[in-house]
N, C-alpha and C. Protein backbone atom coordinates (compact mmCIF):
# COMPACT_ATOMS: atom_id res chain seq x y z
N UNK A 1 -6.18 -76.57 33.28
CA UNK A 1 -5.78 -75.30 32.70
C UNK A 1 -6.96 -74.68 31.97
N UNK A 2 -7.34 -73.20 32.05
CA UNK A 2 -8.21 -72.52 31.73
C UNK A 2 -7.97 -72.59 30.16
N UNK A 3 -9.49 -72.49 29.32
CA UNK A 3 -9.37 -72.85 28.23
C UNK A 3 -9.06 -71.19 28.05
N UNK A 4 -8.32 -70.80 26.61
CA UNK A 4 -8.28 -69.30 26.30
C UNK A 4 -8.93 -68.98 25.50
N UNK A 5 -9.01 -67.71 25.40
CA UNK A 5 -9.84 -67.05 24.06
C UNK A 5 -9.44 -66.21 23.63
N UNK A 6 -8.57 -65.88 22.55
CA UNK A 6 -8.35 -64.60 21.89
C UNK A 6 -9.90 -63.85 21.25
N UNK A 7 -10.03 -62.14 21.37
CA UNK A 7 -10.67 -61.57 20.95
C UNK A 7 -10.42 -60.38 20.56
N UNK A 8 -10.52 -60.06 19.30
CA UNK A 8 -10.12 -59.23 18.11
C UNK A 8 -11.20 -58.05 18.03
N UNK A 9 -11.58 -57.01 18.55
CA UNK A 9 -12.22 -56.13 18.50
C UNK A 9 -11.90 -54.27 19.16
N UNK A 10 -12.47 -53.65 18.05
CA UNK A 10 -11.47 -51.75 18.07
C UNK A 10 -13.02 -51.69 19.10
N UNK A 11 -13.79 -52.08 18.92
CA UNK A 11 -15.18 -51.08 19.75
C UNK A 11 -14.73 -51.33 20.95
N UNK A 12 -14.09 -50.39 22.07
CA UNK A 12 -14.10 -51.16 23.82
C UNK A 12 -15.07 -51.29 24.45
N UNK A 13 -16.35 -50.85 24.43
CA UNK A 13 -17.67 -51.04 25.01
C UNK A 13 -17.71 -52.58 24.72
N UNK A 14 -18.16 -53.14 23.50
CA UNK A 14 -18.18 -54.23 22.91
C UNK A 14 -16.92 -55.47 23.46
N UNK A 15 -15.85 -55.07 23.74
CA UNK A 15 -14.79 -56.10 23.79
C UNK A 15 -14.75 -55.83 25.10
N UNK A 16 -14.82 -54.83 26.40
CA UNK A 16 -14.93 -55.33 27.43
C UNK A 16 -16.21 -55.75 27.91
N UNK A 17 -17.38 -55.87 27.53
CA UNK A 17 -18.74 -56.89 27.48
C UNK A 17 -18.01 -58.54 27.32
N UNK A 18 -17.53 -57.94 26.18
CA UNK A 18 -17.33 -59.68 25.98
C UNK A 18 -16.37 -60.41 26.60
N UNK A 19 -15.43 -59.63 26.96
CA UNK A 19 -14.08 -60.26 27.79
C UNK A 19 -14.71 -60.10 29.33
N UNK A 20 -15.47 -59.50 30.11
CA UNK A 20 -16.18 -60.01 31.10
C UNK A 20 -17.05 -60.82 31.29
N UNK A 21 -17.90 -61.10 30.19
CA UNK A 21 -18.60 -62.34 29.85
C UNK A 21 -17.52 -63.99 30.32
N UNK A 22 -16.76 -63.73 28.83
CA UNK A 22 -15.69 -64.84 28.91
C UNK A 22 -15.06 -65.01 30.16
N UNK A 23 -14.36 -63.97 30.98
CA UNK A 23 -13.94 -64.34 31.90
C UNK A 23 -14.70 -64.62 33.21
N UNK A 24 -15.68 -64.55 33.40
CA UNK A 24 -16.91 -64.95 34.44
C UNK A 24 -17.01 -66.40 33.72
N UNK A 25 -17.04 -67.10 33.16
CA UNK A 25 -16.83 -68.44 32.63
C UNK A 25 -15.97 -68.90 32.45
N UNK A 26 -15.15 -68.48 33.24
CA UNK A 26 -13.66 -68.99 33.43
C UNK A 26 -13.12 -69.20 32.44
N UNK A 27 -12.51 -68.63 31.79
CA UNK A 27 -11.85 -68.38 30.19
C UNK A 27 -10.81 -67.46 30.72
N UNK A 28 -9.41 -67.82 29.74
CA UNK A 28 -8.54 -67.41 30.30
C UNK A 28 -8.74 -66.14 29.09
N UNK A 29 -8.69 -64.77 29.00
CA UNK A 29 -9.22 -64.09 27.87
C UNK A 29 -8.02 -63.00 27.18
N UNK A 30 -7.82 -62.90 26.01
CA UNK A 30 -6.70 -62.38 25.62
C UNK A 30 -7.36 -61.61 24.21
N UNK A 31 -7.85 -59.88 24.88
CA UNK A 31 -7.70 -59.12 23.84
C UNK A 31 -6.86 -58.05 22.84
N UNK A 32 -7.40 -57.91 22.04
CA UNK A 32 -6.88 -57.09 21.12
C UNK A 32 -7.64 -55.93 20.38
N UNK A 33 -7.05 -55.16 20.54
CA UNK A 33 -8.19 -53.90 19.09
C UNK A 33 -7.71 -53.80 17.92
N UNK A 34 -6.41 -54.27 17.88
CA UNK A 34 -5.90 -54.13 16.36
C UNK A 34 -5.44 -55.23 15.93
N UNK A 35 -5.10 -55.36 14.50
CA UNK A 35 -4.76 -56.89 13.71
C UNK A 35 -3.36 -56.63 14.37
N UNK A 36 -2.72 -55.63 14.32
CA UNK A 36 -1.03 -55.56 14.50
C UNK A 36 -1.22 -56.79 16.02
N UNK A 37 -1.92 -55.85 17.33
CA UNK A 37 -1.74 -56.63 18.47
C UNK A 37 -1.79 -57.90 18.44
N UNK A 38 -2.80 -58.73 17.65
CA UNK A 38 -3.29 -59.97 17.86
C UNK A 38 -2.48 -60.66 17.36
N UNK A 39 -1.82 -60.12 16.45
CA UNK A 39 -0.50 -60.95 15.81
C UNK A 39 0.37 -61.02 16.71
N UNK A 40 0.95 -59.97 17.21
CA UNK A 40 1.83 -60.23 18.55
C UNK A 40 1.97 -60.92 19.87
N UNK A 41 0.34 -61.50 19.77
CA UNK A 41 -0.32 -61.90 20.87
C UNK A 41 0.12 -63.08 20.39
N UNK A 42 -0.02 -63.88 19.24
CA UNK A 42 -0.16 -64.91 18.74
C UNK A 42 1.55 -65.59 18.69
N UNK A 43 2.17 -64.71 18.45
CA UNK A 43 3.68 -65.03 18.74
C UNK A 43 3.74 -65.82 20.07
N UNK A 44 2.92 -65.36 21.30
CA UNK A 44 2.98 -65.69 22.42
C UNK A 44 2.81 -67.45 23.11
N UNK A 45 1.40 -67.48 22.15
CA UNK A 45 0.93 -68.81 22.72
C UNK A 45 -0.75 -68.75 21.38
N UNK A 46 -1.11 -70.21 21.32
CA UNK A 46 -1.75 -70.24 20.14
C UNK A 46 -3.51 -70.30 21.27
N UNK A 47 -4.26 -69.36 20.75
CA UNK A 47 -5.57 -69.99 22.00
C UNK A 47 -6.25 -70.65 21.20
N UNK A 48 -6.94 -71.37 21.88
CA UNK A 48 -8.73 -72.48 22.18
C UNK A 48 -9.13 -71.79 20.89
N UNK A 49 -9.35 -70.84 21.09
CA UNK A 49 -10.36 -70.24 19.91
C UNK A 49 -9.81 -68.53 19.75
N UNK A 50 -10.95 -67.75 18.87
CA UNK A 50 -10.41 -67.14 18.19
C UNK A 50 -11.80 -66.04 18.12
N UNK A 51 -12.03 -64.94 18.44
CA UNK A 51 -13.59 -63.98 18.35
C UNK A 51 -12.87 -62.92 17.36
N UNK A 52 -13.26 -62.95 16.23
CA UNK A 52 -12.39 -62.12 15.40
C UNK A 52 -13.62 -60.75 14.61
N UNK A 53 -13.64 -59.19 14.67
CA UNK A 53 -14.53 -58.77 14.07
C UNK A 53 -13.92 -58.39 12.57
N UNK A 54 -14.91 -57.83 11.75
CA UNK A 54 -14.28 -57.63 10.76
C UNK A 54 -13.41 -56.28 9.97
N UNK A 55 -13.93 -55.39 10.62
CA UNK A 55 -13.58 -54.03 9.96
C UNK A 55 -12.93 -53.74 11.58
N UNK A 56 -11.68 -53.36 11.26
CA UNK A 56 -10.60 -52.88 12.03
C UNK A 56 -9.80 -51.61 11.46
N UNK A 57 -9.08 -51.33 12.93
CA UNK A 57 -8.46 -49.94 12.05
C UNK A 57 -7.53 -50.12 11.23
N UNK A 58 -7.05 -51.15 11.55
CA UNK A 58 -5.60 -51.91 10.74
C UNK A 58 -5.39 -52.55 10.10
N UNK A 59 -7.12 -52.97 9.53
CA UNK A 59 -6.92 -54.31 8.77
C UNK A 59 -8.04 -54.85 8.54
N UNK A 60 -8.36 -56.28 8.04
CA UNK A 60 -9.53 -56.45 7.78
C UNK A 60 -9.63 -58.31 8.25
N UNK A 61 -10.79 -58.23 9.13
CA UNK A 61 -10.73 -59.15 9.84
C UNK A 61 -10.72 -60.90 8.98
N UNK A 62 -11.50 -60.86 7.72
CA UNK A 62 -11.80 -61.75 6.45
C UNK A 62 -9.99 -61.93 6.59
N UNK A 63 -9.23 -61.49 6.37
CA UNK A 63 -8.05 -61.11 5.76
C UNK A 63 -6.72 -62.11 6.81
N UNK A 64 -7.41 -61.66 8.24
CA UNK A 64 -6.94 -62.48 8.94
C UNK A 64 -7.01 -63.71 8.86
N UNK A 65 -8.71 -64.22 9.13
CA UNK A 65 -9.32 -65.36 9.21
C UNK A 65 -8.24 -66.37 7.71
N UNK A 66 -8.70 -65.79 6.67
CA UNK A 66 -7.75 -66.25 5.56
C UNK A 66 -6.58 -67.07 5.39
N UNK A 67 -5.44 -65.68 6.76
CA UNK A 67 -4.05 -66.31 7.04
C UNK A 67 -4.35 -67.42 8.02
N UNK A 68 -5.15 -67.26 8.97
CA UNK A 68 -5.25 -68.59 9.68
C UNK A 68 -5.05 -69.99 9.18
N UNK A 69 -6.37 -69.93 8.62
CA UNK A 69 -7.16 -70.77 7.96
C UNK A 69 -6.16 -71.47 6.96
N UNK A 70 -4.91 -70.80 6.46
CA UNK A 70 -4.12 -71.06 5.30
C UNK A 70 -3.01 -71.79 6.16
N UNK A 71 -2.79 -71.66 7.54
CA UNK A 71 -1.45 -72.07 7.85
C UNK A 71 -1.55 -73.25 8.78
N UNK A 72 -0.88 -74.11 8.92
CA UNK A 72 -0.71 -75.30 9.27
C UNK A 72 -1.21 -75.08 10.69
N UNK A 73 -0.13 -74.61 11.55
CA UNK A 73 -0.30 -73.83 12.81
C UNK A 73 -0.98 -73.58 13.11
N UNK A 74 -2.29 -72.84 12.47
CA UNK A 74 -3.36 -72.57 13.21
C UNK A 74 -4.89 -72.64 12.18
N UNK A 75 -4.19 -73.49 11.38
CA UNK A 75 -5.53 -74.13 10.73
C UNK A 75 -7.05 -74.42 11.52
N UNK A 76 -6.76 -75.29 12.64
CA UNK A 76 -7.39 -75.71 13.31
C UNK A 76 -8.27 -75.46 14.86
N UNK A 77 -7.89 -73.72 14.80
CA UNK A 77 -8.06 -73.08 15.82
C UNK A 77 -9.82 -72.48 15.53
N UNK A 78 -10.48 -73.05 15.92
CA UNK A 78 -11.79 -72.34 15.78
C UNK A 78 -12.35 -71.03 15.60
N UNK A 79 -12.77 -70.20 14.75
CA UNK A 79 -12.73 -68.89 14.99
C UNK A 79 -14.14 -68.26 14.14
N UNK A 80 -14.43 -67.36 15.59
CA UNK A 80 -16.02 -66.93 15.57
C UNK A 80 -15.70 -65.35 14.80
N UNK A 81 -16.33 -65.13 13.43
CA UNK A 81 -16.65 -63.70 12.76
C UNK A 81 -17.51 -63.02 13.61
N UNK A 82 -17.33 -61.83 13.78
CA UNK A 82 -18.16 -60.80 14.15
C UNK A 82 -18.56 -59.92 13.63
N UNK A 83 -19.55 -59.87 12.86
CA UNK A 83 -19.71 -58.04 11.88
C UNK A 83 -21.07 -57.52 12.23
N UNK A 84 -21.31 -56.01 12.03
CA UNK A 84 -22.59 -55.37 12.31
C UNK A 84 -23.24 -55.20 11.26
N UNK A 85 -22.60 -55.47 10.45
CA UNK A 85 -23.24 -55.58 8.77
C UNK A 85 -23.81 -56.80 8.48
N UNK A 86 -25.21 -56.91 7.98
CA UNK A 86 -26.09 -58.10 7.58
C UNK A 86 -25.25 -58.91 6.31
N UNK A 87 -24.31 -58.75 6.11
CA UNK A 87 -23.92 -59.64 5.21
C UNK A 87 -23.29 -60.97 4.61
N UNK A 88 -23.27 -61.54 5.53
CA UNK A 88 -22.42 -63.09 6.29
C UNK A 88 -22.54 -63.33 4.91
N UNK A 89 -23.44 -63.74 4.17
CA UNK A 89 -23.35 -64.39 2.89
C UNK A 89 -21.54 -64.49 2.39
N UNK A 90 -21.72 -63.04 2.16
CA UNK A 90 -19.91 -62.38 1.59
C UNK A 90 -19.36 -62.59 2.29
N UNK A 91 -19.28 -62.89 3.82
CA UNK A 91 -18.40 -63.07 4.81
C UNK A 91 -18.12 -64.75 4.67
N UNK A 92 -18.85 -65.36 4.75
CA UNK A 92 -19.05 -66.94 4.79
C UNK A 92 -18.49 -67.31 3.08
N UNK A 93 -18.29 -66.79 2.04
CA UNK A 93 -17.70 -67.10 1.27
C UNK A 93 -16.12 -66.45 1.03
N UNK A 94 -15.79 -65.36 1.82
CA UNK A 94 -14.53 -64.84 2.22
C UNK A 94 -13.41 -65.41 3.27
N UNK A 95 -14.27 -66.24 4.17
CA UNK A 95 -13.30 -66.90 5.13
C UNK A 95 -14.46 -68.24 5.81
N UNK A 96 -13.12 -69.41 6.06
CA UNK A 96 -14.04 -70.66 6.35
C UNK A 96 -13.92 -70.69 8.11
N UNK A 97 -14.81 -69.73 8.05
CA UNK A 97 -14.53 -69.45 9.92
C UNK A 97 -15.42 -70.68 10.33
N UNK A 98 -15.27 -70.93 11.59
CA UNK A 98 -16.36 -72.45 11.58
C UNK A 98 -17.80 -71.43 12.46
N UNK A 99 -17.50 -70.03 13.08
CA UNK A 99 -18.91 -69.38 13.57
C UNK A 99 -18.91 -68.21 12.79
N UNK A 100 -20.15 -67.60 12.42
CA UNK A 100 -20.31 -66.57 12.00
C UNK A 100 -21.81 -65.67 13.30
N UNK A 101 -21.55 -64.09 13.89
CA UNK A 101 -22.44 -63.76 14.33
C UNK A 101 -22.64 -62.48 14.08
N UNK A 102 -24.05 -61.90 13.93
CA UNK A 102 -24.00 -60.60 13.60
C UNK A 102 -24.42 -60.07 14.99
N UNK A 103 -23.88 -58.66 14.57
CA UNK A 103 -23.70 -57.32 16.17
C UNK A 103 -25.16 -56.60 15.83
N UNK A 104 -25.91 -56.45 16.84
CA UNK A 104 -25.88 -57.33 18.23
C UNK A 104 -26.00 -58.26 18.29
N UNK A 105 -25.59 -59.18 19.32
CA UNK A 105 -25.96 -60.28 19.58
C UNK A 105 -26.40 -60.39 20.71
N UNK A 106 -26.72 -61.56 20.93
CA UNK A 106 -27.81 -62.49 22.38
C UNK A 106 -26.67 -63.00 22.69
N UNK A 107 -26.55 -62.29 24.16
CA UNK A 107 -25.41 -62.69 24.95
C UNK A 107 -25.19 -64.31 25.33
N UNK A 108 -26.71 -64.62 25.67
CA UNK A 108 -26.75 -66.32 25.77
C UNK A 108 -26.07 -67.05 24.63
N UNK A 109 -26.53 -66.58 23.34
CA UNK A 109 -26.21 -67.08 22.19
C UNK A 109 -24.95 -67.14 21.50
N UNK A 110 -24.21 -65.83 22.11
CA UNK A 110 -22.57 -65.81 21.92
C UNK A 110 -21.82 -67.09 22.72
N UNK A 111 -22.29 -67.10 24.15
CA UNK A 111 -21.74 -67.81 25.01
C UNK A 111 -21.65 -69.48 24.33
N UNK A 112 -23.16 -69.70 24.49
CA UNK A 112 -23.08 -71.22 23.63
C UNK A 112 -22.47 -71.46 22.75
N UNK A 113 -21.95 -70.80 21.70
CA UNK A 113 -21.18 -70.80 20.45
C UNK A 113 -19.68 -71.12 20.92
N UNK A 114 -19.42 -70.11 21.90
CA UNK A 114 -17.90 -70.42 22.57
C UNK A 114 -18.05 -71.69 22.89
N UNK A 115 -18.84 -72.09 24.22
CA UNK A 115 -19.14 -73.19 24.37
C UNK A 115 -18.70 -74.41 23.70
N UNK A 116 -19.69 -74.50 22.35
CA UNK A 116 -19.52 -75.52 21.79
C UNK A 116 -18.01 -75.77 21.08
N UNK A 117 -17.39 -74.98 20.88
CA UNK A 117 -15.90 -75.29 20.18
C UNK A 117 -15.34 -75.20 21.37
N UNK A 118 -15.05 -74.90 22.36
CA UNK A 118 -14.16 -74.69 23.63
C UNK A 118 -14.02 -75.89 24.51
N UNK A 119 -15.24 -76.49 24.60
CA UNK A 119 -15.66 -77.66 25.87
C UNK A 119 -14.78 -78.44 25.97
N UNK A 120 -14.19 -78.48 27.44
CA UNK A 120 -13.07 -80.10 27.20
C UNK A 120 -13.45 -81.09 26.64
């Protein structure tokens, strides 16, 4: 069974890059542009991992990561920050995401990151 990936991003240039990426690596891929969707998504089935950005129209991605991170259920679901803002510092003390990457990124360098939390 294909590993999944939820991905949390309003830019569509940006989230269909990355969801063609993922899915050319055989990733089963499940996006979203808004916090509302991804929650709904999540009702569905829990994924592999988790590409979450931070400033949304609906919400704030820290905010999410937070509820994750807080609940039993999905404590343990790996989940990569995304922001275009140099500031991980504040981000990395706002939520215990296990990846943090800033926009742009090195497409190689996104991939390996999935990689490494995803691998059977």
């Amino acid at each position: 069974m294909k590993k999944c990936i939820y991905v949390v991003e309003d830019n569509a240039a940006i989230r269909d890059v990355i969801e063609f990426m993922l899915t050319e690596d055989e990733y089963d891929v499940v996006v979203s542009p808004t916090v509302n969707d991804f929650w709904r998504q999540m009702q569905l089935r829990n994924p592999d991992m988790i590409v979450l950005d931070i400033k949304l129209p609906d919400g704030n991605g820290l905010e999410v990561c937070k509820k994750l991170k807080g609940s039993i259920k999905t404590y343990n679901i790996p989940v990569m920050m995304m922001s275009a803002n140099n500031y991980l510092s504040k981000v990395k003390s706002g939520c215990v995401a296990e990846e943090f990457i800033n926009k742009p990124f090195d497409l190689n360098d996104f991939a390996n990151r999935i990689e490494h939390y995803v691998a059977s």
